[in-house]
Protein backbone atom coordinates (compact mmCIF):
# COMPACT_ATOMS: atom_id res chain seq x y z
CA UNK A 1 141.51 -9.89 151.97
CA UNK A 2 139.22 -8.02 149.10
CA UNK A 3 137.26 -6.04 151.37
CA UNK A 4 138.28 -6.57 154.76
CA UNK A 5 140.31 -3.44 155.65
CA UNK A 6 141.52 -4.83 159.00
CA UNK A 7 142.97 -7.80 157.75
CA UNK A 8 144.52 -5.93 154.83
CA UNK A 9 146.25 -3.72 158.61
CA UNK A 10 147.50 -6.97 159.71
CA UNK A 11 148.69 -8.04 156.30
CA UNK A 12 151.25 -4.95 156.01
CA UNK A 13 152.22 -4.76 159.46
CA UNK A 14 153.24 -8.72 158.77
CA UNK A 15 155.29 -7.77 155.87
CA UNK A 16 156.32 -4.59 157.03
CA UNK A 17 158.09 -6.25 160.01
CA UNK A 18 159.11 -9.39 158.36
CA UNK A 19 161.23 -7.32 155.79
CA UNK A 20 162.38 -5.31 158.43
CA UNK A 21 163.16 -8.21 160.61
CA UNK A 22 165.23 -9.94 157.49
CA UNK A 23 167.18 -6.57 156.80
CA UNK A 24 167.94 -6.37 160.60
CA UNK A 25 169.18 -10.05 160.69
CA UNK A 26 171.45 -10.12 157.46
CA UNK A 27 173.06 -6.99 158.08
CA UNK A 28 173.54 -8.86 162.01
CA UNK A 29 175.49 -11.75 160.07
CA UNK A 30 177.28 -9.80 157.75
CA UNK A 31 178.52 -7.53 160.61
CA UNK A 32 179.48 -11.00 162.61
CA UNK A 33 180.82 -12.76 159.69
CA UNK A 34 183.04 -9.80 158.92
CA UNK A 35 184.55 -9.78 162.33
CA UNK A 36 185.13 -13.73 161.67
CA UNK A 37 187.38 -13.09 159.10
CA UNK A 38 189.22 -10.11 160.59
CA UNK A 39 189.75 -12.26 163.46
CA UNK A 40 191.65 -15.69 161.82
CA UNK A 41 193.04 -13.12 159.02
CA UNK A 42 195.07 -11.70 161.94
CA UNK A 43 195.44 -14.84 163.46
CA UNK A 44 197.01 -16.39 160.41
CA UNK A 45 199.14 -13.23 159.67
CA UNK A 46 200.34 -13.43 163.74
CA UNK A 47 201.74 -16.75 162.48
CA UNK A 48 202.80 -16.08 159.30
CA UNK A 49 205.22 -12.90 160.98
CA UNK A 50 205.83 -15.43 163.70
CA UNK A 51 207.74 -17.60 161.33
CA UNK A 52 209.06 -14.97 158.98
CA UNK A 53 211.12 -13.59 162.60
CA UNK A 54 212.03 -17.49 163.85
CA UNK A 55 213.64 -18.67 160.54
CA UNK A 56 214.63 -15.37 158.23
CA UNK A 57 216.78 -17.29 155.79
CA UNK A 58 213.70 -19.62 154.64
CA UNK A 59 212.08 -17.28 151.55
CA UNK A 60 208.51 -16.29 152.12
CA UNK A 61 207.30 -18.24 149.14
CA UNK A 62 207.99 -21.44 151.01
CA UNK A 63 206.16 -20.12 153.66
CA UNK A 64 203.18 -19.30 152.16
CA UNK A 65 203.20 -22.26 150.32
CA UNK A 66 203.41 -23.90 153.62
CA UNK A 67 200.47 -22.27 154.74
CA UNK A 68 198.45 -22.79 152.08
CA UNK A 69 199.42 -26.17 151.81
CA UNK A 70 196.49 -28.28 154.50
CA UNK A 71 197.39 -31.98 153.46
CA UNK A 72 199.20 -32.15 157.36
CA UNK A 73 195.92 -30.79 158.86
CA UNK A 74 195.70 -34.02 161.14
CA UNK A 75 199.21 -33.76 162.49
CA UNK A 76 199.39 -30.03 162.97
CA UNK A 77 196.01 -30.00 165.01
CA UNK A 78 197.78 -32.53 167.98
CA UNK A 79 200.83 -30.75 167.81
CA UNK A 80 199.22 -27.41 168.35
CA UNK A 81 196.56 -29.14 171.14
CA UNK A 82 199.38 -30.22 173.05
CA UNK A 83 200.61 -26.29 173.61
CA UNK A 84 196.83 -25.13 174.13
CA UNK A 85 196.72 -23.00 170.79
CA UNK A 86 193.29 -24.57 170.01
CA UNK A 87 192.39 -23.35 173.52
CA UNK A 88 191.68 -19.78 172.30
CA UNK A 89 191.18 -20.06 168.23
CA UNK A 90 189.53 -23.32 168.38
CA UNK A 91 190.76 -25.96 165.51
CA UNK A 92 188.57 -25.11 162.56
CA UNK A 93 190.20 -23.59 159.01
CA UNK A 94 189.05 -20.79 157.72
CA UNK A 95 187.18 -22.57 155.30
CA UNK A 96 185.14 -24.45 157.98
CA UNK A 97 184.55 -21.22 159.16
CA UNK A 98 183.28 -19.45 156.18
CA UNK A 99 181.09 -22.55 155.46
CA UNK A 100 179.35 -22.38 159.32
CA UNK A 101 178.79 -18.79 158.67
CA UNK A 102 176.70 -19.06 155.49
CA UNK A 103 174.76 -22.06 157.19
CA UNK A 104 174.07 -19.39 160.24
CA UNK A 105 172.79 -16.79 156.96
CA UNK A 106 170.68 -19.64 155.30
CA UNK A 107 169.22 -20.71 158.32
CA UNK A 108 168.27 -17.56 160.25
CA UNK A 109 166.51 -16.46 157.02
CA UNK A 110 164.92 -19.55 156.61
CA UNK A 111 163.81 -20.08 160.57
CA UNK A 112 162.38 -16.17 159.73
CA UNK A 113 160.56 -17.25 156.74
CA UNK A 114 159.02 -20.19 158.82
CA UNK A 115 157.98 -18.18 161.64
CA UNK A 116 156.31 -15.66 159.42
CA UNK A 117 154.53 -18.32 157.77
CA UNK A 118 153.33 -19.44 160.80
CA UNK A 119 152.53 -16.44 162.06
CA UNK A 120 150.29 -16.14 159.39
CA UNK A 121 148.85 -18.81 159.07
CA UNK A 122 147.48 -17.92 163.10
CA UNK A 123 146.11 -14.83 162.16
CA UNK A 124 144.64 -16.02 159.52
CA UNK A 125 142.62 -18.33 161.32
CA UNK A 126 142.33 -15.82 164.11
CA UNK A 127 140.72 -13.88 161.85
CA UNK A 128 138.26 -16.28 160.08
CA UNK A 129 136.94 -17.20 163.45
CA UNK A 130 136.87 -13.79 164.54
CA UNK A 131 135.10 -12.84 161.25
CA UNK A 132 132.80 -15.78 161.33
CA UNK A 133 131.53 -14.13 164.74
CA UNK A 134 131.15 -10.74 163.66
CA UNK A 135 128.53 -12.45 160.61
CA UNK A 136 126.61 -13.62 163.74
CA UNK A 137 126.57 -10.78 165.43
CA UNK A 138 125.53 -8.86 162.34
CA UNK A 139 122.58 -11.33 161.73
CA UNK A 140 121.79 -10.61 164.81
CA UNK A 141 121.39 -7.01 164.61
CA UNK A 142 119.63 -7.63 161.41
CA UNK A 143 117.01 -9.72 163.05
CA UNK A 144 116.31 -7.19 165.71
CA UNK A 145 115.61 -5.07 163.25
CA UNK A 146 112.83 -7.63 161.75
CA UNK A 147 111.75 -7.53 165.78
CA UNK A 148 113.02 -10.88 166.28
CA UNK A 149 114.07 -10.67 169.77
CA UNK A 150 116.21 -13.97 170.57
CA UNK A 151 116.97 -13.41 173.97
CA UNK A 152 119.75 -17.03 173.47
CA UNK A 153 123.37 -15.64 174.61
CA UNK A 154 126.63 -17.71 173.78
CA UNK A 155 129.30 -18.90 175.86
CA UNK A 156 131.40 -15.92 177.24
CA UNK A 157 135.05 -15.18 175.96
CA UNK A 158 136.89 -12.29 177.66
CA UNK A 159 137.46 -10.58 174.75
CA UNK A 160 135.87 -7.45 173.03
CA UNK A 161 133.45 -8.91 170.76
CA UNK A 162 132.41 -10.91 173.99
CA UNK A 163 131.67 -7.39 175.36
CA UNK A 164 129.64 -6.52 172.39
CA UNK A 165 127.51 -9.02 172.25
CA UNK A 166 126.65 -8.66 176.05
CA UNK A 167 125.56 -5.06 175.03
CA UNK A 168 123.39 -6.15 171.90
CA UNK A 169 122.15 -8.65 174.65
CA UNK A 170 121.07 -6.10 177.02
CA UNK A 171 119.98 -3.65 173.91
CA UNK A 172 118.09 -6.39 172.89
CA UNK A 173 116.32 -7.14 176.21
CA UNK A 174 115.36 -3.34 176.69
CA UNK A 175 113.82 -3.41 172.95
CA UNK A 176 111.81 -6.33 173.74
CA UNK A 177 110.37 -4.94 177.11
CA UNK A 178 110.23 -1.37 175.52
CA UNK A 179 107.94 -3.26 172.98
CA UNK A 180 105.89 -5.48 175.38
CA UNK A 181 105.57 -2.33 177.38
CA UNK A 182 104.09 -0.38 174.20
CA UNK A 183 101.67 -3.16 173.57
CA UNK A 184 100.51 -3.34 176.99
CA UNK A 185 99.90 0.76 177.42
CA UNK A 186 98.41 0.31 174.09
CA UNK A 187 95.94 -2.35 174.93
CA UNK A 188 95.45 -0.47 178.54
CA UNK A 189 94.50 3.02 176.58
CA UNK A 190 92.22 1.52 174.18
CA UNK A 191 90.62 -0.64 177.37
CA UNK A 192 90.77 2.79 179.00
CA UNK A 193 88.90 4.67 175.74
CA UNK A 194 86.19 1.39 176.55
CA UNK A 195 85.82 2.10 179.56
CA UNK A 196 85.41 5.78 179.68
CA UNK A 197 82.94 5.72 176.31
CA UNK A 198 80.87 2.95 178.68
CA UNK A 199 81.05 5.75 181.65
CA UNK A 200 80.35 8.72 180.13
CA UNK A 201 77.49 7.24 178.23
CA UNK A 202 75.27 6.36 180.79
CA UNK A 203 75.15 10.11 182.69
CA UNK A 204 75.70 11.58 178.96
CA UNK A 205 72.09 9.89 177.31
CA UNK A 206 70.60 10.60 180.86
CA UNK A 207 71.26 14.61 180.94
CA UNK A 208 70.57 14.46 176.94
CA UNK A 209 67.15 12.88 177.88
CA UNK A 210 66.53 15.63 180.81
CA UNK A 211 67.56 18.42 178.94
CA UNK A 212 64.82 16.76 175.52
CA UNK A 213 62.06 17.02 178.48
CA UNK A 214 62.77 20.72 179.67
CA UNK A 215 62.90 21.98 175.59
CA UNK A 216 59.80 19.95 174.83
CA UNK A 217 58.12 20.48 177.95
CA UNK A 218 57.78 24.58 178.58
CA UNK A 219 55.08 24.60 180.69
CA UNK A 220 56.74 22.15 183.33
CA UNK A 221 55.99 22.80 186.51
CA UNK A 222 58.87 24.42 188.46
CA UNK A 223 59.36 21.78 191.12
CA UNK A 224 59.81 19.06 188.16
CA UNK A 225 61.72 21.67 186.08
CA UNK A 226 64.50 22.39 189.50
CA UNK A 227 64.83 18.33 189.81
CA UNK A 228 65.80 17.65 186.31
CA UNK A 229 68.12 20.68 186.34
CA UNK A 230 69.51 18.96 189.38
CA UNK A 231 69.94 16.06 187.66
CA UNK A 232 71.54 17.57 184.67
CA UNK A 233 73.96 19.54 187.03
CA UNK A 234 74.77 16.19 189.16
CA UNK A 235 75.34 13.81 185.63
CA UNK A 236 77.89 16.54 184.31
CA UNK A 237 79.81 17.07 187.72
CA UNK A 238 80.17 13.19 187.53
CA UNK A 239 81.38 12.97 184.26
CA UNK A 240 83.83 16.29 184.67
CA UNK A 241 85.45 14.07 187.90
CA UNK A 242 85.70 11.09 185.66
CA UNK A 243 87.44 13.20 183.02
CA UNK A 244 89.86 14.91 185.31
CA UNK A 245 90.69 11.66 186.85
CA UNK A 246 91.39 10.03 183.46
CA UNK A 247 93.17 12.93 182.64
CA UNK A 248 95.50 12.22 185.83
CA UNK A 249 95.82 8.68 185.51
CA UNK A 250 97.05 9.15 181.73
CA UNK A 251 99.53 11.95 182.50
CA UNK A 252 101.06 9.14 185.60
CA UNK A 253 100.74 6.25 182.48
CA UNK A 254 102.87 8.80 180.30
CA UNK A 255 105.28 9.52 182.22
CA UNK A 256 104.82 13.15 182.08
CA UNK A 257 104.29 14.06 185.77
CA UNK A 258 107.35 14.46 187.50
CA UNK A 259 106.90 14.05 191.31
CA UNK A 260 108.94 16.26 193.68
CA UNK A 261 110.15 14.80 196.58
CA UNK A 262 110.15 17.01 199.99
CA UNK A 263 109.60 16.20 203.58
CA UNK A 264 106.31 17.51 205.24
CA UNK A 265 104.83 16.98 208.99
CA UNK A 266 101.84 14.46 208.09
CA UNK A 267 99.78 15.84 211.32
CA UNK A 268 99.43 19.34 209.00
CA UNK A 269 98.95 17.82 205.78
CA UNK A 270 95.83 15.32 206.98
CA UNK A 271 94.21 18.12 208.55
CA UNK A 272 94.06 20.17 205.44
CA UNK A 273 92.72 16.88 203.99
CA UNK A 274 90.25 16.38 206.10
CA UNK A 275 88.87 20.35 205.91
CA UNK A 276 88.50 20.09 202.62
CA UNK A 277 85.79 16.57 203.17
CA UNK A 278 84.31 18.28 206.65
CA UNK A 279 81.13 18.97 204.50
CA UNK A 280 81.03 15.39 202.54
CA UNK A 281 81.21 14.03 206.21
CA UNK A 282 78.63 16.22 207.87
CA UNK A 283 75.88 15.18 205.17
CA UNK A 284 76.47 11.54 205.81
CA UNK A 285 76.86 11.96 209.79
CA UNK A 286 80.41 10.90 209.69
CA UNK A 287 83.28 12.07 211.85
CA UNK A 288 87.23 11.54 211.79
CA UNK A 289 89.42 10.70 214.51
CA UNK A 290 93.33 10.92 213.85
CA UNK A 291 96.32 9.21 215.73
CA UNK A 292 99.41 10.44 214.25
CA UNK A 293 102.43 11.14 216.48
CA UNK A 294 103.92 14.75 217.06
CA UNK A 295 106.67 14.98 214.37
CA UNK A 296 105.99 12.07 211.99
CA UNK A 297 106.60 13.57 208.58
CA UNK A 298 106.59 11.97 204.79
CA UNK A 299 108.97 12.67 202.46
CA UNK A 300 107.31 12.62 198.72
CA UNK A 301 105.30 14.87 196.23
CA UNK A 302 102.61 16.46 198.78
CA UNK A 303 100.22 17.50 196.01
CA UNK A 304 99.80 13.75 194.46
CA UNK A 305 100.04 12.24 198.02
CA UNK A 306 97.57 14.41 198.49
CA UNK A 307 95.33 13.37 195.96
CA UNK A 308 95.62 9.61 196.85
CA UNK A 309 94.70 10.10 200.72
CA UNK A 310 91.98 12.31 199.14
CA UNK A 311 90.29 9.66 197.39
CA UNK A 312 90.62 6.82 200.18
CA UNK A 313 89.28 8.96 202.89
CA UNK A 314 86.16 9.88 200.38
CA UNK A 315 86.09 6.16 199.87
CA UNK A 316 86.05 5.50 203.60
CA UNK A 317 83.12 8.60 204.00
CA UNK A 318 80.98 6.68 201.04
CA UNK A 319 81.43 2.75 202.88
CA UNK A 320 80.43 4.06 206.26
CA UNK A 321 77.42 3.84 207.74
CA UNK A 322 75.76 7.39 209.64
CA UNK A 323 76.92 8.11 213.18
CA UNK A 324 80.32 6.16 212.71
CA UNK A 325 83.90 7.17 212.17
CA UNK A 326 87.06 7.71 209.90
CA UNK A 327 90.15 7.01 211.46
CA UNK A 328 93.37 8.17 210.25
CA UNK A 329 96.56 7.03 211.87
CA UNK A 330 100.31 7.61 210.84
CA UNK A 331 103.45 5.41 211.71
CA UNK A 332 107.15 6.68 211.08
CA UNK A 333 109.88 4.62 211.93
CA UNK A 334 113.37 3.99 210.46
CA UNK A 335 112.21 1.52 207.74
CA UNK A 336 109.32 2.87 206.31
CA UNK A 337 106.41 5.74 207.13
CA UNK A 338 102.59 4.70 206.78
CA UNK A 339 99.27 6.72 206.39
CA UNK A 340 96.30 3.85 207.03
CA UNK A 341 92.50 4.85 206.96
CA UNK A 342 90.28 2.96 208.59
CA UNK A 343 86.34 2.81 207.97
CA UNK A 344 83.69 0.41 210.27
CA UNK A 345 81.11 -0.43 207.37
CA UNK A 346 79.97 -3.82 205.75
CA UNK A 347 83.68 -4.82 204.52
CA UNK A 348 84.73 -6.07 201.17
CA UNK A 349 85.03 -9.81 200.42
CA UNK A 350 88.17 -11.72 199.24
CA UNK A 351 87.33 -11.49 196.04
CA UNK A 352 86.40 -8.29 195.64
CA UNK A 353 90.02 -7.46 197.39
CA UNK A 354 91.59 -9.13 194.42
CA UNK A 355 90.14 -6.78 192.02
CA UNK A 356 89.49 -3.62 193.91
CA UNK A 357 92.55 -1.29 192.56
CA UNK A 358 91.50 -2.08 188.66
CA UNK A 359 89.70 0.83 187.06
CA UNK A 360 86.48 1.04 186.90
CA UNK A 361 85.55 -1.96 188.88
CA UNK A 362 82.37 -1.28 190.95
CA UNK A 363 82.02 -4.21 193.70
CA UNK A 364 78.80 -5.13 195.23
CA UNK A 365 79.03 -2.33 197.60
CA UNK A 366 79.54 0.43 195.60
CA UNK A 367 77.50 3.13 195.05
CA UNK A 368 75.57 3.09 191.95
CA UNK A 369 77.25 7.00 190.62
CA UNK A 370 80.47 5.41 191.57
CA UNK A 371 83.12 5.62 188.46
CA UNK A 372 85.45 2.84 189.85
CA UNK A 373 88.43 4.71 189.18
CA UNK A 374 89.62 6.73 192.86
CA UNK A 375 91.23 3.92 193.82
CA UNK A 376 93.37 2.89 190.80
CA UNK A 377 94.54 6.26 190.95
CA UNK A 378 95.93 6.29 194.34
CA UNK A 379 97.40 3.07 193.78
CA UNK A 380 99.30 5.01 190.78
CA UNK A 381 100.25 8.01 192.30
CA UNK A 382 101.78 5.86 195.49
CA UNK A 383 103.76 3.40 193.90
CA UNK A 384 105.29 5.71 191.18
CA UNK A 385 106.93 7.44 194.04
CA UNK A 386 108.19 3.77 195.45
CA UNK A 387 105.39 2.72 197.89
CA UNK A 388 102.97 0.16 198.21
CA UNK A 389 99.07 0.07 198.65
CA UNK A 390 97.33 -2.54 200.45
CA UNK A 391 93.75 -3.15 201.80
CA UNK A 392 92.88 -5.57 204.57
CA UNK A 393 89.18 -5.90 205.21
CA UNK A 394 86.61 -8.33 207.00
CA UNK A 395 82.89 -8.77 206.24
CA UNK A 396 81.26 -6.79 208.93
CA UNK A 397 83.83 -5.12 210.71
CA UNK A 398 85.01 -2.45 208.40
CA UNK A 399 88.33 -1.75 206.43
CA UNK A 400 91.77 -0.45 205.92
CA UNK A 401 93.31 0.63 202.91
CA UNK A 402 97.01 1.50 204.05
CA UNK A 403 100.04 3.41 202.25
CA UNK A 404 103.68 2.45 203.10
CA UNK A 405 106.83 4.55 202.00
CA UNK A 406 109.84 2.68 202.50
CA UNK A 407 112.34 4.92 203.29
């Protein structure tokens, strides 16, 4: 009652309507006892005029001595049942009367005080259990705060504070995977930072050793002199891919790409694909052949689909052998569209399957500039727009790495 303001509500609105309820009953019995008396007053003075008009010559002194006199009370009640006067007035005195009315005064106030009481005495209780709750609740919040994620959930009520703890439940289920979700991008950035450091410093002490050899070295010949500037050119093109890659792959892990979503003809958008790898494929004697229907179309970001169709087809050109082909088909039905590429080289084994799509992983057949990372990122891009990347592949007759958009 010291400090809890709602109880302290409850408390006034108790006494507030208790008082009014006891004003609102006494005045009741007052009214009704008042028209109790008026009644057997005029009753009694109907009789008393009665007899004053049936025997004039007896003085009205007797009479109201009469009256007033109730040692006949017995006889007078069978007399008077007999002609049905009870009938109506009933066969109480006054003084019967007057004492039935102040039992109906004592007891109405005292049924009032007992309900009251009892009344509460419920709230009270209601109050200590609801209160007793509300400490739980609020040790609960406090241990959230000390990250102490409980994920336990009591027995349902369908009441408010029911509701409220069903929110702090879910609150407290987003905090914790919020959190486990921090510590994993955490751990996967500082993997990542690992992982690029052990990239870049391979190509990196390589073009620092080339470039040592041309400053110490003026009078190199020019045929060695154009080969290590080749070099030098090829170990920083590698490591600006790998950069811009990462760079991709940590804007998708942010969050800060947002892909828009529009419907292109997939026939169009592979061709431009493939123009832009025509020269990759020439040098290694590979061509493409395409099977996509007339009017199957994709509807997703086109520059980051793009980018992930990109890097499987320039996986497919780098695990074929010379004189074979690329294909690229398309399927587009009601449930779901598909871009697959297909390759006829050496194939990947189970194992490596398993572990294919995690950056930088270089399996036994791939090349030795390879950075590992292509892959992983067109697994990204495809299923943060809601599709699915899959590779099927046998030992000896080739692979396919296929993308499915559910629709």
């Amino acid at each position: 009652m010291v400090w809890n303001r709602e109880l302290k509500k409850f408390a006034f609105a108790i006494l507030a309507v208790m008082a009014v309820s006891f004003v609102i009953t006494n005045v009741s019995v007052a009214v009704y006892s008042n028209y109790v008396r008026a009644e057997y007053n005029g009753f009694v003075a109907a009789v008393f005029g009665n007899l004053l008009e049936a025997y004039p010559e007896v003085p009205e002194e007797e009479l109201v001595r009469v009256l007033e006199n109730h040692g006949n009370k017995a006889l007078g009640e069978v007399v008077l049942a007999q002609y049905g006067v009870f009938g109506k007035y009933g066969s109480n005195s006054f003084g019967s009367q007057e004492r039935q009315l102040l039992f109906l005064h004592t007891g109405v106030n005292i049924s009032l005080i007992l309900i009251f009481f009892a009344l509460c005495i419920a709230i009270y209780l209601y109050m200590k259990k609801r209160q007793k709750r509300i400490r739980r609740l609020t040790f609960y919040m406090q241990a959230l705060n000390r990250r102490g994620y409980k994920l336990e959930i009591e027995e349902n009520e369908d009441d408010e504070l029911s509701g409220l703890r069903n929110e702090i439940y879910k609150l407290t289920v987003f905090l914790k995977e919020q959190a486990e979700r921090a510590l994993a991008q955490k751990q996967a950035l500082a993997d990542s930072v690992t992982n690029i450091s052990h990239q870049l410093k391979t190509p990196l002490t390589s073009a620092i050793i080339l470039i040592d050899n041309l400053s110490e070295n003026p009078d190199m010949d020019v045929r060695t002199r154009r080969h290590f500037l080749e070099e030098i050119t090829e170990q920083i093109t590698g490591m600006s891919w790998l950069i811009t890659a990462m760079m991709k792959l940590s804007r998708l892990d942010a969050g800060v790409v947002e892909l828009q979503g529009s419907r292109f003809e997939l026939k169009h958008f592979v061709e431009e694909i493939l123009a832009r790898l025509e020269i990759a494929a020439e040098l290694r004697q590979i061509s493409f052949s395409m099977e996509i229907p007339e009017g199957a179309a994709l509807y997703g970001d086109r520059k980051w689909t793009a980018e992930a169709l990109l890097n499987l087809i320039k996986n497919a050109i780098e695990h074929s052998p010379a004189g074979s082909v690329v294909k690229i088909a398309a399927e587009d039905n009601e449930v779901y569209t598909q871009i697959s590429v297909r390759d006829y080289g050496a194939g990947i084994t189970r194992e490596e399957q398993d572990k294919l799509f995690r950056r930088f992983y270089n399996g036994n057949s791939a090349r030795e500039d390879s950075m590992g990372i292509g892959l992983a990122l067109a697994k990204e891009i495809v299923e943060k727009q809601g599709g699915y990347l899959s590779v099927d592949s046998r030992t000896g007759k080739g692979t396919v790495f296929v993308m499915r958009f559910v629709k």
